[in-house]
C-alpha atoms as a PDB file:
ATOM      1  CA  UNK A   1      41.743 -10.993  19.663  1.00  0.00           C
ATOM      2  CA  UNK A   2      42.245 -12.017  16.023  1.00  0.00           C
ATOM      3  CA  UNK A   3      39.608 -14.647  16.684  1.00  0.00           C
ATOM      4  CA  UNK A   4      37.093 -12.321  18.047  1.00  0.00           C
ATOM      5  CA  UNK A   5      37.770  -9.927  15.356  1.00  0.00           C
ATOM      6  CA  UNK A   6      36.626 -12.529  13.230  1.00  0.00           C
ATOM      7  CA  UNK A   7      33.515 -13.509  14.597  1.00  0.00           C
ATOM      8  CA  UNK A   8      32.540  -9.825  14.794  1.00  0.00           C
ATOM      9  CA  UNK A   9      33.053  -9.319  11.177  1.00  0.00           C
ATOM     10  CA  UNK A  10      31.127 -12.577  10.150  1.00  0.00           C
ATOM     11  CA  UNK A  11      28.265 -11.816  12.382  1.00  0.00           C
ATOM     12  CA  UNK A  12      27.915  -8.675  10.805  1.00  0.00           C
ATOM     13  CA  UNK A  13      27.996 -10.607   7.234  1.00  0.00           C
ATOM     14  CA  UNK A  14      24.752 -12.661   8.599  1.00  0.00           C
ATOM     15  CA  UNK A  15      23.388  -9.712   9.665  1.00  0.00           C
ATOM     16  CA  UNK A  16      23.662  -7.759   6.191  1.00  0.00           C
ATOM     17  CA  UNK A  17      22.750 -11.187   4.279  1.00  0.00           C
ATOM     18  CA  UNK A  18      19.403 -11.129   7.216  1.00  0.00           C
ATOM     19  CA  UNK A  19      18.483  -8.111   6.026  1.00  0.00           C
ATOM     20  CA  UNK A  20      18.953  -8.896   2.169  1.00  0.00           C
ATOM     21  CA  UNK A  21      17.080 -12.087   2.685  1.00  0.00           C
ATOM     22  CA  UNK A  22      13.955 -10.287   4.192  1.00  0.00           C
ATOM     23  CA  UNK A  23      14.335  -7.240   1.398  1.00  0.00           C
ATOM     24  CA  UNK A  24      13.923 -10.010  -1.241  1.00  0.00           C
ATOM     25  CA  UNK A  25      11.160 -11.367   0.728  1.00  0.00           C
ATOM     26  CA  UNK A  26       9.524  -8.396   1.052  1.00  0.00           C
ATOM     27  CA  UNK A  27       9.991  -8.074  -3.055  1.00  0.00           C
ATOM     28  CA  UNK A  28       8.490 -11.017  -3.658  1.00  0.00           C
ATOM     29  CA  UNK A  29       5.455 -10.273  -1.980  1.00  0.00           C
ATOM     30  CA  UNK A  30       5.265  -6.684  -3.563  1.00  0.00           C
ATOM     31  CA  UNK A  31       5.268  -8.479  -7.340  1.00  0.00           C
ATOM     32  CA  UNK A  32       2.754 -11.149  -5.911  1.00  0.00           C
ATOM     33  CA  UNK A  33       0.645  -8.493  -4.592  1.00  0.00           C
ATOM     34  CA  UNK A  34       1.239  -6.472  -7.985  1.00  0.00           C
ATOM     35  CA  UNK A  35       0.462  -9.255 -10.106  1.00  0.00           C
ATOM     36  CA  UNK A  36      -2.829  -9.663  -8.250  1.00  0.00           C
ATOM     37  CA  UNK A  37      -4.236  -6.646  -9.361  1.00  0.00           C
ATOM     38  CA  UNK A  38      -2.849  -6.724 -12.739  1.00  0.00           C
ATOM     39  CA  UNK A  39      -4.912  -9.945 -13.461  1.00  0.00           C
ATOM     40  CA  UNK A  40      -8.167  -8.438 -11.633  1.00  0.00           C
ATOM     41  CA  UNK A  41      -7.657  -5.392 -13.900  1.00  0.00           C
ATOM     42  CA  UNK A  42      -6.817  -7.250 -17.005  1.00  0.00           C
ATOM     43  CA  UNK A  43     -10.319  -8.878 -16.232  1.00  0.00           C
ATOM     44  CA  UNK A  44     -11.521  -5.994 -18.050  1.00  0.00           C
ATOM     45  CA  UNK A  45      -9.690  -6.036 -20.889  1.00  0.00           C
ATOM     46  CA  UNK A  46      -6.141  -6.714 -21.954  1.00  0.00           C
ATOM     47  CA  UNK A  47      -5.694  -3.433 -23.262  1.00  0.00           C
ATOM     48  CA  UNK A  48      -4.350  -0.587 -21.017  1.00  0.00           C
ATOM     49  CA  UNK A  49      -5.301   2.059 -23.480  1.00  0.00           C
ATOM     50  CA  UNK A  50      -9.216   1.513 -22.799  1.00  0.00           C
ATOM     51  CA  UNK A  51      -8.473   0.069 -19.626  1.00  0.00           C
ATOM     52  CA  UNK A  52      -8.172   2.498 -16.685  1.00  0.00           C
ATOM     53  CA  UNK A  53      -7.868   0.142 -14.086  1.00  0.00           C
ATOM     54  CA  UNK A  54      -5.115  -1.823 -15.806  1.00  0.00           C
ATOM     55  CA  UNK A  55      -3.552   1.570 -16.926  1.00  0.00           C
ATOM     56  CA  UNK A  56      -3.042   2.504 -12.818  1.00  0.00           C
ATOM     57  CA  UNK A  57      -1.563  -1.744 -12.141  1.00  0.00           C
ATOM     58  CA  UNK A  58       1.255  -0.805 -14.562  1.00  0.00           C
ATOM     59  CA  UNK A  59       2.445   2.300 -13.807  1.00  0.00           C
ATOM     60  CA  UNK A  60       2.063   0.515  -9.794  1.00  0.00           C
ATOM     61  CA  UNK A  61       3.823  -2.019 -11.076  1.00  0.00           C
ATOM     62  CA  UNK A  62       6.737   0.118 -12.863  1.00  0.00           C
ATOM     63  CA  UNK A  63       7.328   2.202  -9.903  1.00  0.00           C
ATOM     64  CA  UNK A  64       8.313  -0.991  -7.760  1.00  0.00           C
ATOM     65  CA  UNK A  65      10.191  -2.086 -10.923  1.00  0.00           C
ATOM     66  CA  UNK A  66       8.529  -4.839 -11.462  1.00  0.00           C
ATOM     67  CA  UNK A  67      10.068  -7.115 -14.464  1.00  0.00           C
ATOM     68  CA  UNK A  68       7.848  -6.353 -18.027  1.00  0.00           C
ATOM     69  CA  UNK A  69       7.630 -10.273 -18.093  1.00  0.00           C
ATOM     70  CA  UNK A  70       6.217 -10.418 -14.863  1.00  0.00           C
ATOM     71  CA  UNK A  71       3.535  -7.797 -15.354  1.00  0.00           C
ATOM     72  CA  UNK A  72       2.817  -9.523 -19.245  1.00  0.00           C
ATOM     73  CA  UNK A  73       2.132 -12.667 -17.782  1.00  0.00           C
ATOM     74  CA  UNK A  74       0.030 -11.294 -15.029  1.00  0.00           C
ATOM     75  CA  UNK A  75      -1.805  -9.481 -17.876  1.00  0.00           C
ATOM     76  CA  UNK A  76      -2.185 -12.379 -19.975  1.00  0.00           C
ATOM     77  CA  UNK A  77      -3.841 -14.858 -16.870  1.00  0.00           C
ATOM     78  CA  UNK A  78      -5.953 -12.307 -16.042  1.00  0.00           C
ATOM     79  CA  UNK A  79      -7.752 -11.445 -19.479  1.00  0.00           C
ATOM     80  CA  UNK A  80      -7.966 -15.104 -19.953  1.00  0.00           C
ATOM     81  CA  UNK A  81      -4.958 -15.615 -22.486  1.00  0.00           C
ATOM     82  CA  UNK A  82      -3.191 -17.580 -19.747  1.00  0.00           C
ATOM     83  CA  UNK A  83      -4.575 -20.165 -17.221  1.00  0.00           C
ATOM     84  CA  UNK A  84      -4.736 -18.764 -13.373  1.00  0.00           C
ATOM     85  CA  UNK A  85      -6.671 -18.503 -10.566  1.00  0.00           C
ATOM     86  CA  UNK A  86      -9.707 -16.322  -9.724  1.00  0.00           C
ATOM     87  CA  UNK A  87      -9.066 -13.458  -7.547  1.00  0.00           C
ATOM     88  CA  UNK A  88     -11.884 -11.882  -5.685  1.00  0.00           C
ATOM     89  CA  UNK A  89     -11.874  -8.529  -4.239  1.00  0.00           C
ATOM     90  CA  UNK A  90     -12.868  -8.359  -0.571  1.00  0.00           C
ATOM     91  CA  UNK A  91     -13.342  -5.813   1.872  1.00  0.00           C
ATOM     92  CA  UNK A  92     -12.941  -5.713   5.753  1.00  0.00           C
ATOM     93  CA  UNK A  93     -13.767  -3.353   8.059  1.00  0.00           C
ATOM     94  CA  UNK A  94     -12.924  -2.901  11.806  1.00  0.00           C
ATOM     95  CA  UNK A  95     -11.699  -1.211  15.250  1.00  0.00           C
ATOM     96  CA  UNK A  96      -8.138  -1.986  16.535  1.00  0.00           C
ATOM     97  CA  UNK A  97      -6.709  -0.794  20.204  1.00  0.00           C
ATOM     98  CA  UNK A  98      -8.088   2.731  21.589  1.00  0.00           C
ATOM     99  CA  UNK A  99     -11.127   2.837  18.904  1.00  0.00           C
ATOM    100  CA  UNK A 100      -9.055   2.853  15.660  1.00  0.00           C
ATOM    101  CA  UNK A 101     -11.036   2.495  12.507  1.00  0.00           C
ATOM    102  CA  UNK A 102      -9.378   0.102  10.016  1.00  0.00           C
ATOM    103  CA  UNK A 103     -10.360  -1.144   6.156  1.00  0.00           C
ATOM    104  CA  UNK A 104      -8.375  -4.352   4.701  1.00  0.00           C
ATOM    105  CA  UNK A 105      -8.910  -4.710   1.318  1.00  0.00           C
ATOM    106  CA  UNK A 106      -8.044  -8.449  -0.237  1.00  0.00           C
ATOM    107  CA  UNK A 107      -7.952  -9.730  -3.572  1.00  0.00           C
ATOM    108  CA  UNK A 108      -8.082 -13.560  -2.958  1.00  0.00           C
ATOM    109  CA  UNK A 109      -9.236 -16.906  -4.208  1.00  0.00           C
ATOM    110  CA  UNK A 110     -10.547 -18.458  -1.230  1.00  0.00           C
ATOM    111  CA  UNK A 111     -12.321 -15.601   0.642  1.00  0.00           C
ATOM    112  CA  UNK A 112     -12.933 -18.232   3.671  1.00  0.00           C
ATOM    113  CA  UNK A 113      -9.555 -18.305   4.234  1.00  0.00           C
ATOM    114  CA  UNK A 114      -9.129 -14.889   4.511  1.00  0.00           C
ATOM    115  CA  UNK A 115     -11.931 -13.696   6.393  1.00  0.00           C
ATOM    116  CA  UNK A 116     -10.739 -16.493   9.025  1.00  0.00           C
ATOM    117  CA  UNK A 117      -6.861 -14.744   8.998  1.00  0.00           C
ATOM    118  CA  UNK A 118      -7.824 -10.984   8.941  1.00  0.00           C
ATOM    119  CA  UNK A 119     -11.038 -11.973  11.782  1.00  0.00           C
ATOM    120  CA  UNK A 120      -7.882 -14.053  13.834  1.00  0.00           C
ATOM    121  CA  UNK A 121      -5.382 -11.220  13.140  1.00  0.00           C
ATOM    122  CA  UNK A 122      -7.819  -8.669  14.589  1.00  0.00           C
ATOM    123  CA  UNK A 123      -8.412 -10.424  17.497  1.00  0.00           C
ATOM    124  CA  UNK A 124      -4.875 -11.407  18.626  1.00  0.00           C
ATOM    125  CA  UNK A 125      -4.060  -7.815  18.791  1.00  0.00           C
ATOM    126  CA  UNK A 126      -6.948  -6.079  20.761  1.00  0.00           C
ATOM    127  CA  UNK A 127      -9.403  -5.191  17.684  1.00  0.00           C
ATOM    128  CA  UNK A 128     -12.424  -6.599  16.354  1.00  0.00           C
ATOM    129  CA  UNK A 129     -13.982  -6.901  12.697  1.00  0.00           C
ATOM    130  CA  UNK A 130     -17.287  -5.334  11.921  1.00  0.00           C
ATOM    131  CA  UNK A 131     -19.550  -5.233   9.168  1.00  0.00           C
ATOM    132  CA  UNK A 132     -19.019  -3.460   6.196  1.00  0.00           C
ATOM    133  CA  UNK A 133     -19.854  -0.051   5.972  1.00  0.00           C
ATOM    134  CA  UNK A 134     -19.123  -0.015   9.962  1.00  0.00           C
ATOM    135  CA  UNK A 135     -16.296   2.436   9.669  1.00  0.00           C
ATOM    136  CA  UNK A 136     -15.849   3.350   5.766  1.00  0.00           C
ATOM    137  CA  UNK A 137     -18.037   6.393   6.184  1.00  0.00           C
ATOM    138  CA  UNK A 138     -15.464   7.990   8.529  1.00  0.00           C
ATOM    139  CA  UNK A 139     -13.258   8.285   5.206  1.00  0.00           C
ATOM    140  CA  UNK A 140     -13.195   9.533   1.222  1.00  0.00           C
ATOM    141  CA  UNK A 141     -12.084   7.009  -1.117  1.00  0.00           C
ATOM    142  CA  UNK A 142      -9.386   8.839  -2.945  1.00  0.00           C
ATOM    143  CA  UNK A 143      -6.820   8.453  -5.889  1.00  0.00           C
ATOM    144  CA  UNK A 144      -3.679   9.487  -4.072  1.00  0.00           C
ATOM    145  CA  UNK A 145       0.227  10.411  -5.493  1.00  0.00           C
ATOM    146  CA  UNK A 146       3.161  10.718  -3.181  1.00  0.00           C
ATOM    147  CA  UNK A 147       6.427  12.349  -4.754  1.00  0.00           C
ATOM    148  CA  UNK A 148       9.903  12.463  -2.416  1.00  0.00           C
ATOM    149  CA  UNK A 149      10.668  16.228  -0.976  1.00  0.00           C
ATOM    150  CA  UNK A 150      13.514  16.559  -3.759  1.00  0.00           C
ATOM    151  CA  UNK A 151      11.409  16.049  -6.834  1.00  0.00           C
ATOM    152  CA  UNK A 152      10.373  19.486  -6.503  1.00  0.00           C
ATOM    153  CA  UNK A 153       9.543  22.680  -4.579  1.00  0.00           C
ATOM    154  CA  UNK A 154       5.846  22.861  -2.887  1.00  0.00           C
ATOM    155  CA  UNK A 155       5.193  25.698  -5.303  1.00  0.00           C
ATOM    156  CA  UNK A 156       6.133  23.775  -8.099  1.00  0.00           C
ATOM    157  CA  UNK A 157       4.111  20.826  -6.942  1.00  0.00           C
ATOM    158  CA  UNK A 158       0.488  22.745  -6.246  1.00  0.00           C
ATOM    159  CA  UNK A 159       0.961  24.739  -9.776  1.00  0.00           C
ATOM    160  CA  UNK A 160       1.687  21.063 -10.871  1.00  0.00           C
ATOM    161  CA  UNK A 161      -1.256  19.151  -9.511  1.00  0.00           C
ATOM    162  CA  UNK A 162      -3.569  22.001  -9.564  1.00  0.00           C
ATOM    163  CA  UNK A 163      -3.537  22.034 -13.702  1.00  0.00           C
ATOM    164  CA  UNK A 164      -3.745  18.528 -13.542  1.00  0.00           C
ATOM    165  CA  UNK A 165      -7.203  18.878 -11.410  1.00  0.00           C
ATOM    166  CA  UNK A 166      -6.436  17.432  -8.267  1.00  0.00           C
ATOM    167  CA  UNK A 167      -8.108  18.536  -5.393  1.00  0.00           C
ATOM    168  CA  UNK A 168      -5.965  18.680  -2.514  1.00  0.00           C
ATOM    169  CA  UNK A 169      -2.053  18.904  -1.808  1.00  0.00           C
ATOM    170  CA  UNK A 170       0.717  18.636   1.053  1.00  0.00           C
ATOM    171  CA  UNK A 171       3.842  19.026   1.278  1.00  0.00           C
ATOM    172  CA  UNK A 172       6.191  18.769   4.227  1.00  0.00           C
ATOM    173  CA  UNK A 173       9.693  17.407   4.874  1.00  0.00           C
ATOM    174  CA  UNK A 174       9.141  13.937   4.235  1.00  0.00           C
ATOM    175  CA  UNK A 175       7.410  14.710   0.878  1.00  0.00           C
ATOM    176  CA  UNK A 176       4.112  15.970  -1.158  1.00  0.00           C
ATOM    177  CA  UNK A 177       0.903  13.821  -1.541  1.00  0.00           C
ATOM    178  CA  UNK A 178      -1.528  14.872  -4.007  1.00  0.00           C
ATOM    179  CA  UNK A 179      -5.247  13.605  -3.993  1.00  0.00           C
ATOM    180  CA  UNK A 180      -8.040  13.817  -6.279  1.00  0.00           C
ATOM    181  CA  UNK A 181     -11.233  12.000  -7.088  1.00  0.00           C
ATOM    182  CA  UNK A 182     -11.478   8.538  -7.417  1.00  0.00           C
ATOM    183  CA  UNK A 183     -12.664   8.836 -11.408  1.00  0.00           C
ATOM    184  CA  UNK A 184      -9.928  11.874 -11.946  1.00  0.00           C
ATOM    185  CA  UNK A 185      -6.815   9.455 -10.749  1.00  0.00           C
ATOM    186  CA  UNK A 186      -5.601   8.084 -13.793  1.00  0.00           C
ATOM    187  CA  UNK A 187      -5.606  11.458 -15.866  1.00  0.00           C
ATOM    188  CA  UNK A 188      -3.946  13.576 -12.783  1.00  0.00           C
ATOM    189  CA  UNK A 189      -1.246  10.927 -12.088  1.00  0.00           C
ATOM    190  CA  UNK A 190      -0.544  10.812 -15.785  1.00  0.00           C
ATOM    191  CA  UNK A 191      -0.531  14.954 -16.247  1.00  0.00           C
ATOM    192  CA  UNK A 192       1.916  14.728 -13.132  1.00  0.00           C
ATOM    193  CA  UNK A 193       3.981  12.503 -14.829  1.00  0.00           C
ATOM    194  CA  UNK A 194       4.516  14.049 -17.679  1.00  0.00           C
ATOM    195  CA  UNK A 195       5.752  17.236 -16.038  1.00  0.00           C
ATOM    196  CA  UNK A 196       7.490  15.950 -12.225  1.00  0.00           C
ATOM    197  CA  UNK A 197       8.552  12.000 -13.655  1.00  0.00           C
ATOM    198  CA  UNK A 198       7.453   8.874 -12.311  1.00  0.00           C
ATOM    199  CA  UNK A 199       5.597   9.053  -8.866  1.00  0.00           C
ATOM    200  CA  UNK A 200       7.058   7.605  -5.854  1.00  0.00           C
ATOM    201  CA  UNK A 201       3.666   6.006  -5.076  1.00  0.00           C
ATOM    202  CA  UNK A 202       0.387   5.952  -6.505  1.00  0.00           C
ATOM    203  CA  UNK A 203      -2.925   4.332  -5.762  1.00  0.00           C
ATOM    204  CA  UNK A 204      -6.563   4.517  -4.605  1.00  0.00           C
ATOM    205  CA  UNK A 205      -6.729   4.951  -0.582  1.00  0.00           C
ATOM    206  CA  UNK A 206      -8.875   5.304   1.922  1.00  0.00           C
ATOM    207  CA  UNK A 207      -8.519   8.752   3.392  1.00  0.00           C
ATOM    208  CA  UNK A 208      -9.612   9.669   7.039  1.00  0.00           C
ATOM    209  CA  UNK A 209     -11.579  12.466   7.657  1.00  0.00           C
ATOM    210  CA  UNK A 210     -10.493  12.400  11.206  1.00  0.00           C
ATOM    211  CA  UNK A 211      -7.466  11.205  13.512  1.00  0.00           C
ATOM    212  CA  UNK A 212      -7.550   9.284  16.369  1.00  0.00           C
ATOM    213  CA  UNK A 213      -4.858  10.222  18.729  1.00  0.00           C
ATOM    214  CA  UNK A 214      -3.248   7.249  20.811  1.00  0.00           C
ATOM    215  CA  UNK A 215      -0.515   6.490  23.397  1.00  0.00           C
ATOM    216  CA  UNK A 216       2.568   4.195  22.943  1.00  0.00           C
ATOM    217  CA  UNK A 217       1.377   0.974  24.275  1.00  0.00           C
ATOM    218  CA  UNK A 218      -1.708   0.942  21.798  1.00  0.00           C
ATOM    219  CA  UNK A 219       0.270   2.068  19.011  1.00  0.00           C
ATOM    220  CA  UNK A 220       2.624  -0.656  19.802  1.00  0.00           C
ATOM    221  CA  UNK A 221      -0.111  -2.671  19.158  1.00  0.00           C
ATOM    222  CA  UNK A 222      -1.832  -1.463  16.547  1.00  0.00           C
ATOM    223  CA  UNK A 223       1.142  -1.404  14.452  1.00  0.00           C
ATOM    224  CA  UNK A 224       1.839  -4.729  14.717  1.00  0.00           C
ATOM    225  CA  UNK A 225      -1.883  -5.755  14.047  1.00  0.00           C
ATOM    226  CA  UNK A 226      -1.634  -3.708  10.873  1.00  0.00           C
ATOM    227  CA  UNK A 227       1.964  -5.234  10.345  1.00  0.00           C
ATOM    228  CA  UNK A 228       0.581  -8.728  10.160  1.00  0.00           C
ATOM    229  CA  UNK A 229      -2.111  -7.831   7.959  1.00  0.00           C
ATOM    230  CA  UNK A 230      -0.013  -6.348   5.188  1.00  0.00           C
ATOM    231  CA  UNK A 231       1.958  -9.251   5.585  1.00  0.00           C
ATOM    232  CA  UNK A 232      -0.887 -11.466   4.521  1.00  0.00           C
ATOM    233  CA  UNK A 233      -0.890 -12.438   0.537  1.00  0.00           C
ATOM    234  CA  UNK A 234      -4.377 -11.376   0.385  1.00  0.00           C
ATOM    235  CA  UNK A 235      -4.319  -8.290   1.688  1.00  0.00           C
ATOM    236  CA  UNK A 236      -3.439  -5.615  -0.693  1.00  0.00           C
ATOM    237  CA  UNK A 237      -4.128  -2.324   1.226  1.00  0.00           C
ATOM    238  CA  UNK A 238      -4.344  -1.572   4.893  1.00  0.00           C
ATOM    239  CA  UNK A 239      -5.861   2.064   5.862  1.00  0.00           C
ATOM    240  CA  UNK A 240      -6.616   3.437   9.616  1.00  0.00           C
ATOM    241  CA  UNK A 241      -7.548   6.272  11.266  1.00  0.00           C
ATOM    242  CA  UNK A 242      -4.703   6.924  13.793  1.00  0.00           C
ATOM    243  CA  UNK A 243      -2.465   9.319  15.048  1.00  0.00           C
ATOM    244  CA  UNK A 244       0.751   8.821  17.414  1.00  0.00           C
ATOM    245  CA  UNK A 245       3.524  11.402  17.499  1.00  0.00           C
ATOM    246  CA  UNK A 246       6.768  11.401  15.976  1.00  0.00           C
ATOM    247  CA  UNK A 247       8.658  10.532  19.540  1.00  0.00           C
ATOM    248  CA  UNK A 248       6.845   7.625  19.921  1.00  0.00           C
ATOM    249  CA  UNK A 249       7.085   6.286  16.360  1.00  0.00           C
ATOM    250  CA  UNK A 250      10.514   6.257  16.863  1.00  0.00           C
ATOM    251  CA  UNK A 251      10.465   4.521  20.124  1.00  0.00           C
ATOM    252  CA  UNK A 252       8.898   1.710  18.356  1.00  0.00           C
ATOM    253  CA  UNK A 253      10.966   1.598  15.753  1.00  0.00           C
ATOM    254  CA  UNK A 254      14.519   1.703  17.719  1.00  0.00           C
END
């Protein structure tokens, strides 16, 4: 019994050190991702003060807490200071299963590459790329800040975002999300800031203007499909167009 006491308590080790190991992962490619778009901002100039763009990469990059060396150096390759690669930005557009409309935006050096992974990655699970401008019209390009339910009280929140000039807000149990225009975002996150802290997330998104309700089997598969494309060290953002209830999200996630 001893023995099998044992074994129980070392799988559960591996398990824990599993976890850990794909956490880390996962970090990694968050500061890879992050250090993307700090050296396609600090393309347009080293200094965050006069640079909007790079002003939104750091404060992304400080929320995830990102180390100041790491988001220096990214700074410095990008404006030029520092040898690195090229990034380009790319955009994808497409369906996945039951009529989903997705955009993939990239930043990448070798945009053959990725158009061959995101076109493969589509087609494995059920969907199919399309041209650009195919789907984008079905949703706003937004700037977009997400605070936890605990940083404060909806009231506090709308008052909040409202004198900042943002346009729309919602709050519900799992938190508040504030959007505004694209040109307003970095002046509303930082009037946010200054009164609620640090955001839990903020970022330009692609909003839908409409849902698309669908069942468990497609979600299963759409999830993955959008899964695999995060996962992809190209692909910065992933936005769709879906909606699957609560129940079944946690189905899928048991």
């Amino acid at each position: 019994m001893g023995f099998l006491c044992g074994m129980a308590g070392h799988s559960q080790f591996k398990n824990i050190m599993y976890r850990k190991g794909a956490q880390d992962a996962k970090r990694a490619k968050i500061f890879a991702k992050l250090g993307r778009e700090l050296m396609v901002a600090a393309r347009g100039g080293a200094d965050p003060g006069s640079n909007a763009r790079l002003r939104a990469a750091i404060a992304a990059a400080r929320a995830q807490n990102m180390p100041k060396d790491n988001i220096a150096r990214a700074i410095k390759k990008g404006s030029g200071e520092l040898g690195g690669e090229t990034f380009e930005e790319m955009r994808y557009e497409g369906y996945g299963p039951g009529g989903v409309a997705i955009i993939v935006e990239a930043l990448t050096d070798n945009r053959n590459r990725t158009a061959a992974e995101v076109r493969s990655t589509f087609s494995k699970y059920s969907g199919n790329l399309a041209e650009t401008g195919a789907v984008s019209f079905n949703f706003d390009h937004v700037g977009q800040i997400v605070y936890a339910s605990g940083a404060a009280g909806a009231e506090e929140i709308f008052e909040a975002a409202l004198e900042a000039g943002a346009e729309d807000v919602r709050s519900d149990k799992d938190g508040h999300e504030i959007t505004c225009p694209v040109d307003d975002f970095n002046a509303v996150r930082e009037a946010l800031e200054a009164k609620l802290g640090p955001a839990e997330r903020a970022g330009l998104t692609w909003k839908p203007q409409t849902t698309v309700p669908i069942d468990e089997t497609q979600a299963s598969t759409l999830l993955k499909l959008i899964d695999t494309l995060e996962d992809s060290d190209d692909v910065q953002a992933v936005s769709a167009n879906f909606e699957v209830s609560d129940e079944v999200l946690e189905r899928l996630s048991a």
